[in-house]
Protein backbone atom coordinates (compact mmCIF):
# COMPACT_ATOMS: atom_id res chain seq x y z
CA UNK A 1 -14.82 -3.34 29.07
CA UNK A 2 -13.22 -2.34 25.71
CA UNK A 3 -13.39 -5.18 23.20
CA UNK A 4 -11.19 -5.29 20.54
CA UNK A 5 -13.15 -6.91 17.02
CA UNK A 6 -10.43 -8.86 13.96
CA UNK A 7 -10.88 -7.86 10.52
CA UNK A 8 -9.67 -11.25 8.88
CA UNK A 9 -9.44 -13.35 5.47
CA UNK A 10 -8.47 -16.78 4.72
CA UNK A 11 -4.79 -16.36 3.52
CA UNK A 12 -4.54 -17.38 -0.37
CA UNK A 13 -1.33 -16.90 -2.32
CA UNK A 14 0.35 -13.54 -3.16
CA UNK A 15 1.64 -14.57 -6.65
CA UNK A 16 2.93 -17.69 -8.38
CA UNK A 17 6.16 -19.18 -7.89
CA UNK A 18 7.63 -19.27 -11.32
CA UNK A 19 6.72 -15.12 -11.78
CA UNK A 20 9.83 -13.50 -12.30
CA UNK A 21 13.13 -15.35 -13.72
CA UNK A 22 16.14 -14.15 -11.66
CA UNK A 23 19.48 -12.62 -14.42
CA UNK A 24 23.00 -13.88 -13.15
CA UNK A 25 24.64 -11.02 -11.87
CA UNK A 26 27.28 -9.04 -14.07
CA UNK A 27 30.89 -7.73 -12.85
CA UNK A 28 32.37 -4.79 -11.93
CA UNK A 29 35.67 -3.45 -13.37
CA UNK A 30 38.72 -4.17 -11.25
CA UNK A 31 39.20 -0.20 -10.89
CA UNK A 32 35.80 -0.04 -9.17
CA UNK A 33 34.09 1.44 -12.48
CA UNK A 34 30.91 -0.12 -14.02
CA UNK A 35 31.91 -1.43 -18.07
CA UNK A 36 30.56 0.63 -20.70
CA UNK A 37 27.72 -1.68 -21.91
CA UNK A 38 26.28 -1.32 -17.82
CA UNK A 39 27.09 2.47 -18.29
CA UNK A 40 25.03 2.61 -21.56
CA UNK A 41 22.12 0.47 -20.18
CA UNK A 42 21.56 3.20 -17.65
CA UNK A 43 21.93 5.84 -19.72
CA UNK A 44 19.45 4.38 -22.29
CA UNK A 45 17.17 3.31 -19.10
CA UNK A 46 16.63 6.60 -18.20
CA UNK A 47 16.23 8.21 -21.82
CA UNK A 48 13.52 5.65 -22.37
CA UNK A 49 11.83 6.59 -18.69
CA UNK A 50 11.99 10.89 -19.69
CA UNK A 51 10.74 10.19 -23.42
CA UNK A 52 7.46 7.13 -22.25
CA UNK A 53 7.42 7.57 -18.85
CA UNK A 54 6.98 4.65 -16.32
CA UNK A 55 4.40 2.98 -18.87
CA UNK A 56 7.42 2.39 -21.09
CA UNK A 57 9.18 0.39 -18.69
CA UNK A 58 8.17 -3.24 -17.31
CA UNK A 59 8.06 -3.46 -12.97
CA UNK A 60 12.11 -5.00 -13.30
CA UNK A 61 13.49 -1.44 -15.37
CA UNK A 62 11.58 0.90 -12.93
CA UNK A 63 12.58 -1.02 -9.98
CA UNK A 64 16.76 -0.96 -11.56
CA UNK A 65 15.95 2.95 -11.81
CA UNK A 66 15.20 3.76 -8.27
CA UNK A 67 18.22 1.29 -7.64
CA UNK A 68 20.60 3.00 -9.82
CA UNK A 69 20.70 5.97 -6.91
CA UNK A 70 21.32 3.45 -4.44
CA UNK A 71 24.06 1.09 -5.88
CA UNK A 72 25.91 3.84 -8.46
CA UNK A 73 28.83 1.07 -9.06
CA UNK A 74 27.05 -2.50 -9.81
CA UNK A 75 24.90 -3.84 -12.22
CA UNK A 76 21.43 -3.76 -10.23
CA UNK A 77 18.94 -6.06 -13.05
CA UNK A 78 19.96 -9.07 -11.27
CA UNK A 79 18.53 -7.26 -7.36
CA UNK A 80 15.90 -5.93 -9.34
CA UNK A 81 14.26 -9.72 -10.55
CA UNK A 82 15.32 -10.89 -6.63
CA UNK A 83 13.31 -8.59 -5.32
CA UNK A 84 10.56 -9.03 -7.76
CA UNK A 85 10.47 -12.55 -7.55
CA UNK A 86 10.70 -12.17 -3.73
CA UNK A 87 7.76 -10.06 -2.90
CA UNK A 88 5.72 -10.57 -6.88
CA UNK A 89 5.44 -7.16 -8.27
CA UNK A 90 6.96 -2.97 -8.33
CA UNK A 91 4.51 -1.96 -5.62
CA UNK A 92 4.36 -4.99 -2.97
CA UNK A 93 8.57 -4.31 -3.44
CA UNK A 94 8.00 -0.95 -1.98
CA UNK A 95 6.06 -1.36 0.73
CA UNK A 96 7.69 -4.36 2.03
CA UNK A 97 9.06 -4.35 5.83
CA UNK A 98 12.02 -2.93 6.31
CA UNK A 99 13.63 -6.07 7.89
CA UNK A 100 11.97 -8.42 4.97
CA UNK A 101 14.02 -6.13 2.52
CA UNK A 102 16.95 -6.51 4.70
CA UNK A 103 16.95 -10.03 4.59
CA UNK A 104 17.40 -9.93 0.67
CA UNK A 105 21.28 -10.80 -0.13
CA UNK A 106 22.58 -7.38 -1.27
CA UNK A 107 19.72 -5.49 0.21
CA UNK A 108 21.44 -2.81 2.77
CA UNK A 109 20.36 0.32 4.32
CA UNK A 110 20.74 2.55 1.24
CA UNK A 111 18.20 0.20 -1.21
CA UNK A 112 16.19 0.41 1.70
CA UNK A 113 16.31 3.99 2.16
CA UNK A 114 15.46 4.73 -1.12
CA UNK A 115 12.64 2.08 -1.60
CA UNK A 116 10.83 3.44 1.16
CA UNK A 117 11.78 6.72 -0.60
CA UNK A 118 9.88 6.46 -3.29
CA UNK A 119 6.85 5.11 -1.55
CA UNK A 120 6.60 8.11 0.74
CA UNK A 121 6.69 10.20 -1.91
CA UNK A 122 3.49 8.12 -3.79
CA UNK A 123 1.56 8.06 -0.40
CA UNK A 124 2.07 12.05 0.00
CA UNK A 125 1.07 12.45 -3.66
CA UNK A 126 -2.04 10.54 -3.54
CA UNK A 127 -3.03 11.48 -0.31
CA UNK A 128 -2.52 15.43 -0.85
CA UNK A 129 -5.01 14.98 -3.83
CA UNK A 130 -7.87 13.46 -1.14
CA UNK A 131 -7.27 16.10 1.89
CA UNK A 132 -10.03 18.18 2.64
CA UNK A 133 -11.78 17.35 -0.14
CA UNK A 134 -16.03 16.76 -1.28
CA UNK A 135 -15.92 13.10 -0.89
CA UNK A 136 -18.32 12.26 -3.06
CA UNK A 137 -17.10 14.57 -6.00
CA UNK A 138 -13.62 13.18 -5.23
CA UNK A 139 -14.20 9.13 -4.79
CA UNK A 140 -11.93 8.14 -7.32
CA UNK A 141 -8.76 10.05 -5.58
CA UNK A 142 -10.12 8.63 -2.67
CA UNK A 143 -10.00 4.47 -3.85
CA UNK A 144 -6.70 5.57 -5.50
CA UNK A 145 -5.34 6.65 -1.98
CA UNK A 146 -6.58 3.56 -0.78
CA UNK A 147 -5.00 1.11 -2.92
CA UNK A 148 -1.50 3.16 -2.68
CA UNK A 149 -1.31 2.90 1.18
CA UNK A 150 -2.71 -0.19 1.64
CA UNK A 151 -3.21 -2.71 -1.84
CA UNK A 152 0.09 -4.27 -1.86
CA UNK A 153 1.11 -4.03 1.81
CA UNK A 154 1.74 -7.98 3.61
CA UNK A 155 0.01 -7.10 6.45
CA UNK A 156 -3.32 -5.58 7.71
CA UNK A 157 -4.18 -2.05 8.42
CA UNK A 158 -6.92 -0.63 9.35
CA UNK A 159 -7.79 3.27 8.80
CA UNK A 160 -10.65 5.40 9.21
CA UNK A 161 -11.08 8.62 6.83
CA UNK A 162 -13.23 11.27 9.24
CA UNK A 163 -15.37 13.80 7.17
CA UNK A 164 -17.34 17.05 8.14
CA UNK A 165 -20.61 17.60 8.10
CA UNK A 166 -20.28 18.88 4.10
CA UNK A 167 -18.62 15.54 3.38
CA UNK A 168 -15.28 17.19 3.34
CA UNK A 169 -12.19 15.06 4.27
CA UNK A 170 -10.87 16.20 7.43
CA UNK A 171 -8.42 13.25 8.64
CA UNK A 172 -7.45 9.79 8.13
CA UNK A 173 -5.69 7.96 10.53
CA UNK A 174 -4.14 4.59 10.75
CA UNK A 175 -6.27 3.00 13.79
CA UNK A 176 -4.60 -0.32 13.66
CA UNK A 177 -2.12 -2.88 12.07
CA UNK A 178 -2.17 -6.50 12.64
CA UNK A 179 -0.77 -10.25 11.13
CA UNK A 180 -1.13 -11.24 7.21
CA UNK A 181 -4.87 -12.14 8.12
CA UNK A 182 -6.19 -9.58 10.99
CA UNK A 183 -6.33 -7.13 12.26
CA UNK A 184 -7.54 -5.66 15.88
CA UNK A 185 -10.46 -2.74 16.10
CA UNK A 186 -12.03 -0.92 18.78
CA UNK A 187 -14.98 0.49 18.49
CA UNK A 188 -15.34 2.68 21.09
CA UNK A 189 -11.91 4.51 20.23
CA UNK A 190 -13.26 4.74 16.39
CA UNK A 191 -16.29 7.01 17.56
CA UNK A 192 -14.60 8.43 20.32
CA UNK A 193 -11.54 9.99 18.10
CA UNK A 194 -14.82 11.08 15.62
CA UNK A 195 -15.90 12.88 18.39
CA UNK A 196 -12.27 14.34 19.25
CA UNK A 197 -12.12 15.46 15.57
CA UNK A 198 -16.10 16.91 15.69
CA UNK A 199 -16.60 14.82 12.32
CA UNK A 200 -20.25 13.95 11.42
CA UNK A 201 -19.14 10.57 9.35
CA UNK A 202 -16.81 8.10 8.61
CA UNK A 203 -15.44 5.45 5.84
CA UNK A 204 -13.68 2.51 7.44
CA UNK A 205 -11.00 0.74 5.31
CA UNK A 206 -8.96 -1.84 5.89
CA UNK A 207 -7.04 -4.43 2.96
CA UNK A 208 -6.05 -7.79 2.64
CA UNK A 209 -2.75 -8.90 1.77
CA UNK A 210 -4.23 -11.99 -0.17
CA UNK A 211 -5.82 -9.76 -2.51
CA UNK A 212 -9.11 -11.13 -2.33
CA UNK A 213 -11.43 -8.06 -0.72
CA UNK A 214 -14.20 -10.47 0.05
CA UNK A 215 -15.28 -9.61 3.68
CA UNK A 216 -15.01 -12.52 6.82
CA UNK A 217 -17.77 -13.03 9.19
CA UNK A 218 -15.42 -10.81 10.96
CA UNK A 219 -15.39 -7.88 8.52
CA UNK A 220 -19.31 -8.14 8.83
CA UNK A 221 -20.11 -8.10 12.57
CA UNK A 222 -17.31 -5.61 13.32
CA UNK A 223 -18.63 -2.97 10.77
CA UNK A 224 -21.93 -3.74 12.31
CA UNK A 225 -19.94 -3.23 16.11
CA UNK A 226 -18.79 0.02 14.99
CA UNK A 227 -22.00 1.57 12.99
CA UNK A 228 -24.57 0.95 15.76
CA UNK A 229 -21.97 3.13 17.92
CA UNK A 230 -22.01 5.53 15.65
CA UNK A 231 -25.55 6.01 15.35
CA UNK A 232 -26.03 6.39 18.79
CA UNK A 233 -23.71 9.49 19.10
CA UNK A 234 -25.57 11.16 15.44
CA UNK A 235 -22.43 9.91 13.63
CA UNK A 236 -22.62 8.54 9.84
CA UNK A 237 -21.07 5.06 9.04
CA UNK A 238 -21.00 5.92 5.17
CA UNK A 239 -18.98 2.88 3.92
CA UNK A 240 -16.42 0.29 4.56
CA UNK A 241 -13.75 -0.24 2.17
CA UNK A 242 -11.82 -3.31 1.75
CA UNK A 243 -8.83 -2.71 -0.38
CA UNK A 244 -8.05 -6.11 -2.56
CA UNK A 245 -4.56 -6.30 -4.59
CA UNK A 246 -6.16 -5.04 -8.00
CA UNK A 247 -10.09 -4.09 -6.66
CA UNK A 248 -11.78 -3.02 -3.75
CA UNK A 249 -14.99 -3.55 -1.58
CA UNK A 250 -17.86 -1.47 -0.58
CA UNK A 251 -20.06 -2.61 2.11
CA UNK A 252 -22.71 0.29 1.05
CA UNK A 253 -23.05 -1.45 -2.93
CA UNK A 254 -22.79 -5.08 -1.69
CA UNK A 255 -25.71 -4.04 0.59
CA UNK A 256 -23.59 -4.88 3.81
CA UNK A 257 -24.40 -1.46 4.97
């Protein structure tokens, strides 16, 4: 029989209720056109962005430029500190559900299509920079990957980066996604898709949506669950990441491994 193992936390907070003060929404012109001062703000918004970059602008400014494309006709700071204050910061924003987003007032599908957008587009980034590439000579890429895909996400996942036998990044795959606290494994389909892909090792990663990457009795016997069937097919268990809000977890340096 297949058993199925739960990566799981004890569910903490994701960020404080007084975070981000909401801005009263500002009108339209009767004719339909925004009024010069909203005009202006936009235009200035996105001289600021081309001259500092993102590190110029605080989470609510980069959030009202990606929003800009989406609502050309409204004044979009007040959706911007909504959504902040709704999910806590510029990333967990992004990769909220779809339907969470939905349930925001004046969230429709065109916010949503270009929220999810822009998070594609970080995911493909980071990830292209980790493909097929000397893991050890690339780990930084690799924990920045990580926390992209998975640091600010309200739910577990659970992925499994394959290598070759020079330590090269062949795939990563998303093995599993469960509740805010969870998250169901199999072992036997972790080694037998190694096998599938002829990779020699593996680096497990999951995150927590709490933010705290400290590993459950669960985390521990499941990484044990998974690396004894790895040795016994010549497979390497070389780590298992847990990906926090703001830091990680290595089983291998905590001595877990």
């Amino acid at each position: 029989m297949t058993h199925a193992y739960h990566f799981s936390e004890r569910p903490l907070s994701l960020f404080d209720d007084d975070e981000v003060q909401i801005v009263p929404a500002q009108p339209a012109l009767p004719n339909g056109r925004l009024p010069s001062y909203i005009r202006d703000h936009r235009k200035r918004l996105r001289a600021r962005f081309m001259t500092g970059g993102a590190a110029a602008l605080p989470d609510y400014e980069m959030l009202e430029l990606v929003l800009f494309r989406a609502i050309p006709r409204q004044d979009v700071k007040p959706l911007a500190h909504l959504l902040l204050s709704t999910f806590g910061d510029f990333n967990r924003v992004m990769s909220a559900p779809v339907q969470r987003l939905l349930d925001i007032k004046g969230v429709g599908d065109a916010v949503v299509q270009e929220l999810k957008i822009v998070e594609a587009a970080a995911q493909r980034l980071a990830r292209s920079k980790v493909m097929h590439a000397h893991v050890i000579s690339s780990w930084d890429a690799i924990l920045d990957y990580c926390h992209t895909t998975m640091a600010h996400r309200e739910t577990e996942q659970f992925r499994v980066l394959y290598l070759d036998r020079k330590n090269t990044l062949v795939a990563d795959e998303e093995q599993a996604r469960g509740t805010v606290d969870h998250v169901p494994v199999y072992p036997r389909e972790v080694v037998k898709r190694a096998l599938e892909l002829n990779a020699s090792a593996l680096i497990l990663v999951h995150n927590h949506p709490s933010g705290d990457p400290t590993p459950s009795e669960e985390d521990i016997s499941m990484t044990a669950q998974v690396n004894a069937a790895a040795q016994a097919l010549g497979i390497t268990l070389h780590d298992h990441l847990i990906i926090g809000k703001s830091r990680e977890l290595s089983f291998r340096s905590e001595g877990y491994l």
